[in-house]
C-alpha atoms as a PDB file:
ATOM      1  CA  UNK A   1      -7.928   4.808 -10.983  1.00  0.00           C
ATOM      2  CA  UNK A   2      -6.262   2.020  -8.899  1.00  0.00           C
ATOM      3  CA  UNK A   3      -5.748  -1.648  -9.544  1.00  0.00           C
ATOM      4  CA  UNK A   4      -4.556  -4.128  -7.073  1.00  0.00           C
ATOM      5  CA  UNK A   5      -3.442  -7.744  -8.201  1.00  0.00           C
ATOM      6  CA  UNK A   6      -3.109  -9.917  -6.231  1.00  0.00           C
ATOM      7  CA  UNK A   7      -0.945 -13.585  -7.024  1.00  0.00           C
ATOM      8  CA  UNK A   8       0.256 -16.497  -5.261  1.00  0.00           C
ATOM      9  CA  UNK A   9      -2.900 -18.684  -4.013  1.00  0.00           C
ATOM     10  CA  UNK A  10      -3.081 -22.488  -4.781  1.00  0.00           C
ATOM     11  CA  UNK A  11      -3.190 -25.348  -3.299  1.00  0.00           C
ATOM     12  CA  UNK A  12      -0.985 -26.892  -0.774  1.00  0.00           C
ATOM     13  CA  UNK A  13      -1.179 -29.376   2.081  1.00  0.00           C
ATOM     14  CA  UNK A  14      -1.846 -28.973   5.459  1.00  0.00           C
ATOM     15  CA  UNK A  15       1.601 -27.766   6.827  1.00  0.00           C
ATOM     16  CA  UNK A  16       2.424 -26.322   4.092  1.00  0.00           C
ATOM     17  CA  UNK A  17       3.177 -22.469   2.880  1.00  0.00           C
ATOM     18  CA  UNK A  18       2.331 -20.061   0.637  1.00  0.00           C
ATOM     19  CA  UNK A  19       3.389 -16.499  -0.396  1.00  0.00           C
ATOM     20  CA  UNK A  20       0.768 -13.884  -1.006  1.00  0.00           C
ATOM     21  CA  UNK A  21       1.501 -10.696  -3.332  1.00  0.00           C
ATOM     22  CA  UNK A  22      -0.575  -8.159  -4.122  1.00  0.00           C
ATOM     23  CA  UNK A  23       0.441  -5.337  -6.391  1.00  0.00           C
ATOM     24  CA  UNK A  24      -1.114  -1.794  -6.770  1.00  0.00           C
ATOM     25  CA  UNK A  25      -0.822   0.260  -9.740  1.00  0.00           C
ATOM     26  CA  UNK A  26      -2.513   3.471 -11.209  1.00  0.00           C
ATOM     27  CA  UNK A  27      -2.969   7.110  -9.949  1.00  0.00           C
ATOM     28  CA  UNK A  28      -1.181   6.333  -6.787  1.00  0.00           C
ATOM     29  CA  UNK A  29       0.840   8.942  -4.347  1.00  0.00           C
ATOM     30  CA  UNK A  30       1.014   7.185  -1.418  1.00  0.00           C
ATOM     31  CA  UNK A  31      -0.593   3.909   0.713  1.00  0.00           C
ATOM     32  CA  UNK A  32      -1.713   4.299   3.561  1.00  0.00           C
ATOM     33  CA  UNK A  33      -2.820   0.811   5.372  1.00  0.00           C
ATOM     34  CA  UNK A  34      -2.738  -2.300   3.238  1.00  0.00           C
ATOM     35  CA  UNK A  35      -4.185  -5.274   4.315  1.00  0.00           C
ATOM     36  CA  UNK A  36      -5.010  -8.895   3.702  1.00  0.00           C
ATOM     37  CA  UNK A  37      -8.898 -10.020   4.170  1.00  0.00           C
ATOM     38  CA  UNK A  38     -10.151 -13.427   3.208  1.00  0.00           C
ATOM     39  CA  UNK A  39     -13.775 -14.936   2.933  1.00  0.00           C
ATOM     40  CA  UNK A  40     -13.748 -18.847   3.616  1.00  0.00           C
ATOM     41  CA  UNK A  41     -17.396 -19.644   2.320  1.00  0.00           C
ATOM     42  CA  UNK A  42     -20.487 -19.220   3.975  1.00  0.00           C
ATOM     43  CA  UNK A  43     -18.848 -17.137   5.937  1.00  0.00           C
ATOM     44  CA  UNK A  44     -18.216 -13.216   6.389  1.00  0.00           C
ATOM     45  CA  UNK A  45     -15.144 -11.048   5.222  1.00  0.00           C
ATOM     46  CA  UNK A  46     -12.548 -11.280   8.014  1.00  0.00           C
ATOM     47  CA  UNK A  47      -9.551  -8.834   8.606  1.00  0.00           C
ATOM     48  CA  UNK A  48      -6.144 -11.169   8.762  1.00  0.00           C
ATOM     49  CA  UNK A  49      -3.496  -9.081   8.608  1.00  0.00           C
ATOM     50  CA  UNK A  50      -2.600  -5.417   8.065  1.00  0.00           C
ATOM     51  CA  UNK A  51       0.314  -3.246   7.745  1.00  0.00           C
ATOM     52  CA  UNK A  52       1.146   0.725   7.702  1.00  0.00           C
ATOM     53  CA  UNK A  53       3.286   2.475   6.325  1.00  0.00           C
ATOM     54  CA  UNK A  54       5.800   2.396   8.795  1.00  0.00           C
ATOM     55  CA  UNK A  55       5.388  -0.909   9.079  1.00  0.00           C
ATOM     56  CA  UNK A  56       3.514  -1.541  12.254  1.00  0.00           C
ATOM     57  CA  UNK A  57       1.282  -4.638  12.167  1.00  0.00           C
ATOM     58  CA  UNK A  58      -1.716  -6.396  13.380  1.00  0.00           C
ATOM     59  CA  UNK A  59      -3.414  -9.719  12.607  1.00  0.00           C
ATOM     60  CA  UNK A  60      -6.417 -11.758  13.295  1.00  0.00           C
ATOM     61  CA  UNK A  61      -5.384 -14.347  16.954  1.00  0.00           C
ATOM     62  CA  UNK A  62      -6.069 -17.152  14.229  1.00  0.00           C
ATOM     63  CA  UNK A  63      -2.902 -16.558  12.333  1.00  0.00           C
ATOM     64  CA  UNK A  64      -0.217 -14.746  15.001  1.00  0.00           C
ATOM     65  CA  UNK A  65       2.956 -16.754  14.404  1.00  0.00           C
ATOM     66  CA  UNK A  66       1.888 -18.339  11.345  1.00  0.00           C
ATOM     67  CA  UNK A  67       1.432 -15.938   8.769  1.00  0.00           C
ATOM     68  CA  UNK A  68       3.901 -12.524   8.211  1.00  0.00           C
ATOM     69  CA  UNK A  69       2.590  -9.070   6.360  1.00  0.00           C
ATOM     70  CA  UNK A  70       5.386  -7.320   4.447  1.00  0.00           C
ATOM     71  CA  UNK A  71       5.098  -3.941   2.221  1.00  0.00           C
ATOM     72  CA  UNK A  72       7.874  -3.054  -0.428  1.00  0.00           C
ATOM     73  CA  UNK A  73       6.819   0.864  -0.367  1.00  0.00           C
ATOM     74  CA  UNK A  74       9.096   1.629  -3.680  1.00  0.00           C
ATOM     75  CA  UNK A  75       7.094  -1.176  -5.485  1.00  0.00           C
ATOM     76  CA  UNK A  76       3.664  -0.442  -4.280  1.00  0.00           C
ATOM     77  CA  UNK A  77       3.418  -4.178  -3.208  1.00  0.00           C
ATOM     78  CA  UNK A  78       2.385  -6.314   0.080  1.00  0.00           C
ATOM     79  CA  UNK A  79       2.660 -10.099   1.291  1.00  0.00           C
ATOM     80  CA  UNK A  80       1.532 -12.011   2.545  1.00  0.00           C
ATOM     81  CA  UNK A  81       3.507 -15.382   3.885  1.00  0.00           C
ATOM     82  CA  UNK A  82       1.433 -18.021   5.563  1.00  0.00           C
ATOM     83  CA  UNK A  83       3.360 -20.895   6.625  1.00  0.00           C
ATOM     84  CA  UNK A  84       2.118 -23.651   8.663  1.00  0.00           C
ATOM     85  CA  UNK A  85      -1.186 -23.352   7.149  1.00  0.00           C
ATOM     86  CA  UNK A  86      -4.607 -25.291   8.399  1.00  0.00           C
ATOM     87  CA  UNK A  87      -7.524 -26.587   6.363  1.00  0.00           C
ATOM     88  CA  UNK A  88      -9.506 -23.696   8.587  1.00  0.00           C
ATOM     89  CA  UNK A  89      -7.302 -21.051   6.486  1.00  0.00           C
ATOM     90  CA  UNK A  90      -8.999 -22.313   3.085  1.00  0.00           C
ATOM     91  CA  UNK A  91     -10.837 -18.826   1.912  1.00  0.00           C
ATOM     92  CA  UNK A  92     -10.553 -16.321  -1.183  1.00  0.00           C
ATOM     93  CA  UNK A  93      -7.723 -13.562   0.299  1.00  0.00           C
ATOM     94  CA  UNK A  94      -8.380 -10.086  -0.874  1.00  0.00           C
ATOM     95  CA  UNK A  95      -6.167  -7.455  -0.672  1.00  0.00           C
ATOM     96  CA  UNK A  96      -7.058  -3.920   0.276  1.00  0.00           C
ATOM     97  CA  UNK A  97      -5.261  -0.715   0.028  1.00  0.00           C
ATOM     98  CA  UNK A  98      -6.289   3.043   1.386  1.00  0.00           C
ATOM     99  CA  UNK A  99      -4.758   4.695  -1.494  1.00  0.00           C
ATOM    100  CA  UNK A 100      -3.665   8.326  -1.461  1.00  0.00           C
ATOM    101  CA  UNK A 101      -4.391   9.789  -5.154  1.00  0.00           C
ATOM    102  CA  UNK A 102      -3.406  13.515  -4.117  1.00  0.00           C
ATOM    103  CA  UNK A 103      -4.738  16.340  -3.346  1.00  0.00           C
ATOM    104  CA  UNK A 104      -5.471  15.028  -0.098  1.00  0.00           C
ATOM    105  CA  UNK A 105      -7.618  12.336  -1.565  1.00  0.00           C
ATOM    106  CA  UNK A 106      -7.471   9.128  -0.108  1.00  0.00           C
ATOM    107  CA  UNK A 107     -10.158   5.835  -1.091  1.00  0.00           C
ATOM    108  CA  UNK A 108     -10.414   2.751  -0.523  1.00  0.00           C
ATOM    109  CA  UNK A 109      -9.632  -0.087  -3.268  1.00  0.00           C
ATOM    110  CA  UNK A 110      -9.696  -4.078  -3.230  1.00  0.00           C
ATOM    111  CA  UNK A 111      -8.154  -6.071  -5.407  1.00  0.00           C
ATOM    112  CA  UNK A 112      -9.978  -9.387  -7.098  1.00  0.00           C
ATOM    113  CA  UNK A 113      -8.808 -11.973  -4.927  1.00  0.00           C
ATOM    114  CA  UNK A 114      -7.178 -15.405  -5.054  1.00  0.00           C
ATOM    115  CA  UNK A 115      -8.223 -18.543  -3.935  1.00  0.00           C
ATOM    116  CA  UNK A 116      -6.098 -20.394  -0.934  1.00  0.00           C
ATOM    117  CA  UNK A 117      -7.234 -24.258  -0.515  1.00  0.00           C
ATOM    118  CA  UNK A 118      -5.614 -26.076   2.345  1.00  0.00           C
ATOM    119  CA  UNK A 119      -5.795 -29.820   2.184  1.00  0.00           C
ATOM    120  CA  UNK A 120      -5.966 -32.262   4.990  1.00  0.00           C
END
């Protein structure tokens, strides 16, 4: 089994930054992809930034030169840094991890979340 934590959300002002982690534990081999998702309410799931394992990126137009995916491969851990942040970027952030387990086994885990509120 696989766990991912993730830490870091809060509060902060419009402006302001935060620094997402996420940590992934358990029967783990490799990760493949790991990537941040967030869910502002009443709304659906939405992609914001991902990362492979050699470190090639993409994120959602919404956050491009605001926000900066990271991996520490030795550690099993991503982050997420979101500077500049908007009231628009309020959500729960979930991370997500394709997991290698061995054996050519690969799934798909998600961590818990943590809640990001953006004040105006």
């Amino acid at each position: 089994q696989v766990q991912l934590v993730e830490s870091g959300g809060g509060l902060v002002q419009a402006g302001g930054s935060l620094r997402l982690s996420c940590a992934a534990s358990g029967n783990i081999f490799s990760i493949n992809v790991i990537a941040w998702y967030r869910q502002a309410p009443g709304k659906q799931r939405e992609l914001v930034a991902a990362i492979t394992r050699g470190d090639s990126t993409n994120y959602v137009d919404s956050v491009k030169g605001r926000f900066a995916i990271s991996r520490d491969n030795a550690k099993n851990t991503v982050f997420l840094q979101m500077n500049s942040l908007k009231p628009e970027d309020t959500a729960v952030y979930y991370c997500n991890a394709d997991v290698n387990t061995g054996w050519g086994i690969s799934n798909d885990y998600w961590g818990q979340g943590t809640q990001v509120t953006v004040s105006s």
